[in-house]
N, C-alpha and C. Protein backbone atom coordinates (compact mmCIF):
# COMPACT_ATOMS: atom_id res chain seq x y z
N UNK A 1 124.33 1.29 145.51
CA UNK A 1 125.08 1.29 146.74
C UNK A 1 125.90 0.02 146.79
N UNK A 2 126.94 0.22 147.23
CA UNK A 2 128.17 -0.95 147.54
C UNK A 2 127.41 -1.95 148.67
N UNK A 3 127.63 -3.36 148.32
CA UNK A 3 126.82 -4.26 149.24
C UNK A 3 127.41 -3.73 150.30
N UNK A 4 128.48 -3.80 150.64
CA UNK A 4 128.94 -3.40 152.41
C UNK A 4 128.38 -2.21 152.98
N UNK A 5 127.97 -1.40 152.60
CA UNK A 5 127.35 -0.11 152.95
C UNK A 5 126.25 -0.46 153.17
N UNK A 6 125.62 -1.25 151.59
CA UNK A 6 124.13 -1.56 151.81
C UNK A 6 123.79 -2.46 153.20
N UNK A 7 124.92 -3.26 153.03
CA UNK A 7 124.65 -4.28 154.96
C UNK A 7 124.68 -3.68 155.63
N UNK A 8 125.36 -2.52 155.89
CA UNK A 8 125.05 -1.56 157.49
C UNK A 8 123.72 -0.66 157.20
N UNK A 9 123.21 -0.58 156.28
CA UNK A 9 122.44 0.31 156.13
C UNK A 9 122.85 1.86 156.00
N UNK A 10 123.83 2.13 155.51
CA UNK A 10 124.61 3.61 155.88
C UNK A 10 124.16 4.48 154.48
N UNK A 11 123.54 5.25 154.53
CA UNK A 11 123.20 6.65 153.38
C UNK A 11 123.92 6.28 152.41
N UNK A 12 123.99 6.96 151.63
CA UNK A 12 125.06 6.81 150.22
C UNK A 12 125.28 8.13 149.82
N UNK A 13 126.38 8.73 149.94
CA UNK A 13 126.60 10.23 149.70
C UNK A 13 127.38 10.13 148.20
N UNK A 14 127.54 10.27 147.24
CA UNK A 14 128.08 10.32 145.95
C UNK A 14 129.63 11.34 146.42
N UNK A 15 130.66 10.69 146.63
CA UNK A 15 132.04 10.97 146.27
C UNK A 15 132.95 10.56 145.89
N UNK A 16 134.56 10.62 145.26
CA UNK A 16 135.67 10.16 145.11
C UNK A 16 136.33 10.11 146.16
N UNK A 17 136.54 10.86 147.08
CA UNK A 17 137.75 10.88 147.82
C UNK A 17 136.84 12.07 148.64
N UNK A 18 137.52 12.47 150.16
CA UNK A 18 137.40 13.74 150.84
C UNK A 18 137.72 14.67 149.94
N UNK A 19 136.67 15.92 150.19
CA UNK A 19 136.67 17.28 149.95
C UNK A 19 138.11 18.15 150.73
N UNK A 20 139.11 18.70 150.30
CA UNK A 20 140.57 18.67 150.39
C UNK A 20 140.03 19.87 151.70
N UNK A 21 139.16 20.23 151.94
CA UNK A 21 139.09 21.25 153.10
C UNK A 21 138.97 20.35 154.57
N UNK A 22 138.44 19.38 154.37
CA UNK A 22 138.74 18.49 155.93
C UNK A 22 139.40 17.79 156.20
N UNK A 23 140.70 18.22 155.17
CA UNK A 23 142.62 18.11 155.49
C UNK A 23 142.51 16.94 156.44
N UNK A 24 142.28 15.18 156.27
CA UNK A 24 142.35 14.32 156.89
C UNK A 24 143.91 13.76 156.22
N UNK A 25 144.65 13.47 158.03
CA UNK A 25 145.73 13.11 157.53
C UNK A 25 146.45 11.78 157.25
N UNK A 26 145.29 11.18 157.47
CA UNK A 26 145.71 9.68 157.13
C UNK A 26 144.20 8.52 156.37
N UNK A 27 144.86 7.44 155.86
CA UNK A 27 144.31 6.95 154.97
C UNK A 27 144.60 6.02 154.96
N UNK A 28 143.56 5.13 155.44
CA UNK A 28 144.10 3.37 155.24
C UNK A 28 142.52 2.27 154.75
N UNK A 29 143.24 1.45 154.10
CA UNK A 29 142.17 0.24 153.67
C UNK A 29 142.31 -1.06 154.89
N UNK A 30 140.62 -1.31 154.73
CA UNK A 30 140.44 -2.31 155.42
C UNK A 30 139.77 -3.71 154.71
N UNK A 31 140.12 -4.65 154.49
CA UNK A 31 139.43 -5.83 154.00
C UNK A 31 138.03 -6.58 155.36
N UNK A 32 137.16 -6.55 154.95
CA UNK A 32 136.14 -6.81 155.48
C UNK A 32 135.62 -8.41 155.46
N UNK A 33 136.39 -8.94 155.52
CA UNK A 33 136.06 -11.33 155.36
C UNK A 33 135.37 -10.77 153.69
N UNK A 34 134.22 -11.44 152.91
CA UNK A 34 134.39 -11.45 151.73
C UNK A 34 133.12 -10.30 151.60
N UNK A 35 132.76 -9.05 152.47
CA UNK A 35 132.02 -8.11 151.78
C UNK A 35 132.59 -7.30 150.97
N UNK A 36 133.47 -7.12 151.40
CA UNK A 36 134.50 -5.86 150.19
C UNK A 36 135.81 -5.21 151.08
N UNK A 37 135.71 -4.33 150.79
CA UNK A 37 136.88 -3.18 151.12
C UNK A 37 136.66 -1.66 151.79
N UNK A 38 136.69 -1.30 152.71
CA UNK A 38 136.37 0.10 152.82
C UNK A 38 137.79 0.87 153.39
N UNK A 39 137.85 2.02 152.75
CA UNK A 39 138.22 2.99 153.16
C UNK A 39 138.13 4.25 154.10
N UNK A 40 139.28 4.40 155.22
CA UNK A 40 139.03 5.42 156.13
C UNK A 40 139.98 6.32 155.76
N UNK A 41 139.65 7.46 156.03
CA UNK A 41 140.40 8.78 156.16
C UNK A 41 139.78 9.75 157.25
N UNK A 42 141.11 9.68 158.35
CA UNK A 42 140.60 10.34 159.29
C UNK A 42 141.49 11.51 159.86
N UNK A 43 141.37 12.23 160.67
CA UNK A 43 142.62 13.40 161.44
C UNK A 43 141.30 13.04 162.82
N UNK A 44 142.17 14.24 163.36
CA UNK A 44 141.60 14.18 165.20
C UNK A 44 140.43 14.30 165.57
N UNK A 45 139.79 15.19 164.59
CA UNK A 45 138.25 15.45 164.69
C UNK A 45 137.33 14.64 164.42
N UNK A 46 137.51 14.53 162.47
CA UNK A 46 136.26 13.59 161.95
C UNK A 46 136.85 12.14 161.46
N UNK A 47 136.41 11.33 160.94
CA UNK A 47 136.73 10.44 160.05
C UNK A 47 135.60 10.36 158.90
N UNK A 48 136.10 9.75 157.27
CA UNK A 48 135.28 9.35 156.48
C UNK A 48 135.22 7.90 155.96
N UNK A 49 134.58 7.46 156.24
CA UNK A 49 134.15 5.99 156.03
C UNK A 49 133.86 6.01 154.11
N UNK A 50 134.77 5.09 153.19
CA UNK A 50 134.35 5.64 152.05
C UNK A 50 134.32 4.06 151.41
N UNK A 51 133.34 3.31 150.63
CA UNK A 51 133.65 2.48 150.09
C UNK A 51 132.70 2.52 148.20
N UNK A 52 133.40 2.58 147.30
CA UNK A 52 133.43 2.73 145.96
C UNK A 52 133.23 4.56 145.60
N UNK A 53 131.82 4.88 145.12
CA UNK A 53 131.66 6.09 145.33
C UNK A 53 130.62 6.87 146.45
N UNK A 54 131.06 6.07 147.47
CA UNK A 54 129.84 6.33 148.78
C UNK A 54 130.42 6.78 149.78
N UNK A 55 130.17 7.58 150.69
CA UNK A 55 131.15 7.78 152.00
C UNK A 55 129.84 8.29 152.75
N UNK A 56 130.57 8.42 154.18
CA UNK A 56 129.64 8.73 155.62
C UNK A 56 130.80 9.27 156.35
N UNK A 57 130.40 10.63 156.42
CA UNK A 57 131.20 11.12 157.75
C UNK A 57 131.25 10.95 159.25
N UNK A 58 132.11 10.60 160.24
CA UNK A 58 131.57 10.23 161.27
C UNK A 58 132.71 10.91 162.04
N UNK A 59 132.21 11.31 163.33
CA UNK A 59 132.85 12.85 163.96
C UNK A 59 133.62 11.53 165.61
N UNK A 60 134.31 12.05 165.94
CA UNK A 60 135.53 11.90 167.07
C UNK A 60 134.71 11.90 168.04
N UNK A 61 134.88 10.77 168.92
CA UNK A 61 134.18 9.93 170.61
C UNK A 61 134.93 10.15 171.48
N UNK A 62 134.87 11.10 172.46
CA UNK A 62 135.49 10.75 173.66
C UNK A 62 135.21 9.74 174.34
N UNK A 63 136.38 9.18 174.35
CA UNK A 63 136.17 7.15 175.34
C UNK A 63 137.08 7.36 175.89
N UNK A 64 137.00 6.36 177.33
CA UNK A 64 137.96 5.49 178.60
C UNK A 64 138.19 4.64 177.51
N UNK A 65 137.40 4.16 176.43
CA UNK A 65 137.47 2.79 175.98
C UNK A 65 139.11 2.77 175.05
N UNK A 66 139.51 1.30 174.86
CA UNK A 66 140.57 1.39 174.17
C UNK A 66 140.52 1.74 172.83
N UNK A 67 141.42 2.26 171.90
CA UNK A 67 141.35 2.00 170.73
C UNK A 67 140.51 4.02 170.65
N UNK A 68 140.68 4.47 168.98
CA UNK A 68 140.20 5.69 168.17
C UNK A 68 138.51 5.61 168.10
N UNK A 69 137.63 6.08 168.45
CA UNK A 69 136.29 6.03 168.12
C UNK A 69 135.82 6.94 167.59
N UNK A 70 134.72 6.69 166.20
CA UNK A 70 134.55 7.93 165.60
C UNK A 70 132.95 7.72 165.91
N UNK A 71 131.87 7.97 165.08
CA UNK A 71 130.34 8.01 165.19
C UNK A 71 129.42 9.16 164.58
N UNK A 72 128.41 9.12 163.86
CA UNK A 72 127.43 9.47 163.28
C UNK A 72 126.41 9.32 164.25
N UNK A 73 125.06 9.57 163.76
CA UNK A 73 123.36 9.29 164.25
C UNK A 73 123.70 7.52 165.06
N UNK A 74 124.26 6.88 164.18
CA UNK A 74 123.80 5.02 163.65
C UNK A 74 125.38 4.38 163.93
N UNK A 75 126.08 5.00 163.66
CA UNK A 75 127.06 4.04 163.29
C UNK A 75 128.46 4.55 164.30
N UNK A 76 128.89 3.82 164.54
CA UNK A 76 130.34 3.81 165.52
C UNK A 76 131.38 2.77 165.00
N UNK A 77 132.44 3.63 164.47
CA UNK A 77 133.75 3.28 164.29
C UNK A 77 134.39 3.10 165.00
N UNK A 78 135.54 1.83 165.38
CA UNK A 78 136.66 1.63 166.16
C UNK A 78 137.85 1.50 165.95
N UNK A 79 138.97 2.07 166.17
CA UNK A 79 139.87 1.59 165.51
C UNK A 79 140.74 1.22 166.58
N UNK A 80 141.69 -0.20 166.47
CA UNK A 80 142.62 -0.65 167.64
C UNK A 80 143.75 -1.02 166.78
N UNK A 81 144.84 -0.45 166.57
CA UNK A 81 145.91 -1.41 165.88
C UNK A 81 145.26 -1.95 164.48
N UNK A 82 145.72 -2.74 163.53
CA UNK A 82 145.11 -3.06 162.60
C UNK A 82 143.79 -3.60 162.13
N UNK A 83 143.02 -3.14 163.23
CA UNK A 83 141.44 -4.05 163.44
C UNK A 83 140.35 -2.64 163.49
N UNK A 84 139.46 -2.55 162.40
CA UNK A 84 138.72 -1.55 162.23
C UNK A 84 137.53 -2.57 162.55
N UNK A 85 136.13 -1.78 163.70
CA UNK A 85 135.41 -2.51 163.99
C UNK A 85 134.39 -1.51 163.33
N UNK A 86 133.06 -2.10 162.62
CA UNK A 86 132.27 -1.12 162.76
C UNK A 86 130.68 -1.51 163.06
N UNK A 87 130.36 -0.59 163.79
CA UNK A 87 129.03 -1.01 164.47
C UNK A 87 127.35 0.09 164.27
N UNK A 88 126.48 -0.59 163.94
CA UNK A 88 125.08 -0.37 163.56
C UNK A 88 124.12 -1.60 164.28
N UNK A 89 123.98 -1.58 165.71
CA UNK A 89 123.57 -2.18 166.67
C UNK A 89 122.29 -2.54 165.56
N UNK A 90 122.27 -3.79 165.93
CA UNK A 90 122.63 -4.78 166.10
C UNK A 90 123.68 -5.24 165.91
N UNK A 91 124.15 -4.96 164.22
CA UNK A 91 125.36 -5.19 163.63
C UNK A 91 126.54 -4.93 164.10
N UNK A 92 127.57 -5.82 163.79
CA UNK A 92 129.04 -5.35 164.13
C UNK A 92 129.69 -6.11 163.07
N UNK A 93 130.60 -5.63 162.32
CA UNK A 93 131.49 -5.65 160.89
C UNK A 93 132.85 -5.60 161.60
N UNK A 94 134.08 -6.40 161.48
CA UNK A 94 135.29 -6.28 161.77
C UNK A 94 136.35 -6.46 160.58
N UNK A 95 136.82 -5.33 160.44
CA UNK A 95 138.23 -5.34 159.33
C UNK A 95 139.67 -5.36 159.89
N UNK A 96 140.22 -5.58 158.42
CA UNK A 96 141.48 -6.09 158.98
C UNK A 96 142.18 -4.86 157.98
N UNK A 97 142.88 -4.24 158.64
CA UNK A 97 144.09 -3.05 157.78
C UNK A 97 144.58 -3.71 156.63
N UNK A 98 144.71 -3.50 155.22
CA UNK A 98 146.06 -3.91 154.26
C UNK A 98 146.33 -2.60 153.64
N UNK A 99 147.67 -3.16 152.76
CA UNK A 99 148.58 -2.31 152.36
C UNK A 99 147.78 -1.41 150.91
N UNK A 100 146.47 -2.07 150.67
CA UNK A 100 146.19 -1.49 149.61
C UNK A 100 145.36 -0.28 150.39
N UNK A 101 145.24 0.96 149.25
CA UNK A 101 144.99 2.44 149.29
C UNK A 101 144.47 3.05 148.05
């Protein structure tokens, strides 16, 4: 398991990329301070949290709150502008968007 995954504690599902049937239409990298890199791919419904060959699906939050929220059992995604937050209470992980993909 990728240390950054392993720090949230998040499953490890064995993939490359989304399965082309949950047609997610966007795709961006986040740099995480010096744990690594993760990858989101999300559309309106779900998002996939993916970093090396590991991913976690996490399904669409209705919020007042600002910003995209996604969530699993454990874990809650945020997204505001270029700042991906991610949270496993206690824990909270904050990324920063770049151009790499």
């Amino acid at each position: 398991m990728t240390p950054l995954l392993a720090s949230l504690g998040l499953l490890p599902l064995l993939a490359m990329g989304s399965p082309w049937w949950e047609d997610y239409d966007t795709r961006d990298s986040y740099r995480c301070d010096d744990r690594g890199t993760l990858v989101v791919e999300r559309n309106a419904s779900q998002a996939a949290l993916i970093s090396g060959r590991y991913r976690s699906t996490l399904f669409r939050e209705e919020s007042d709150a600002p910003g995209l929220r996604y969530r699993n059992d454990d874990t809650r995604l945020i997204l505001r502008g270029d700042e991906l937050t991610l949270e496993r209470l206690p824990m909270r992980l904050t990324c920063t968007r770049t151009d790499d993909v």
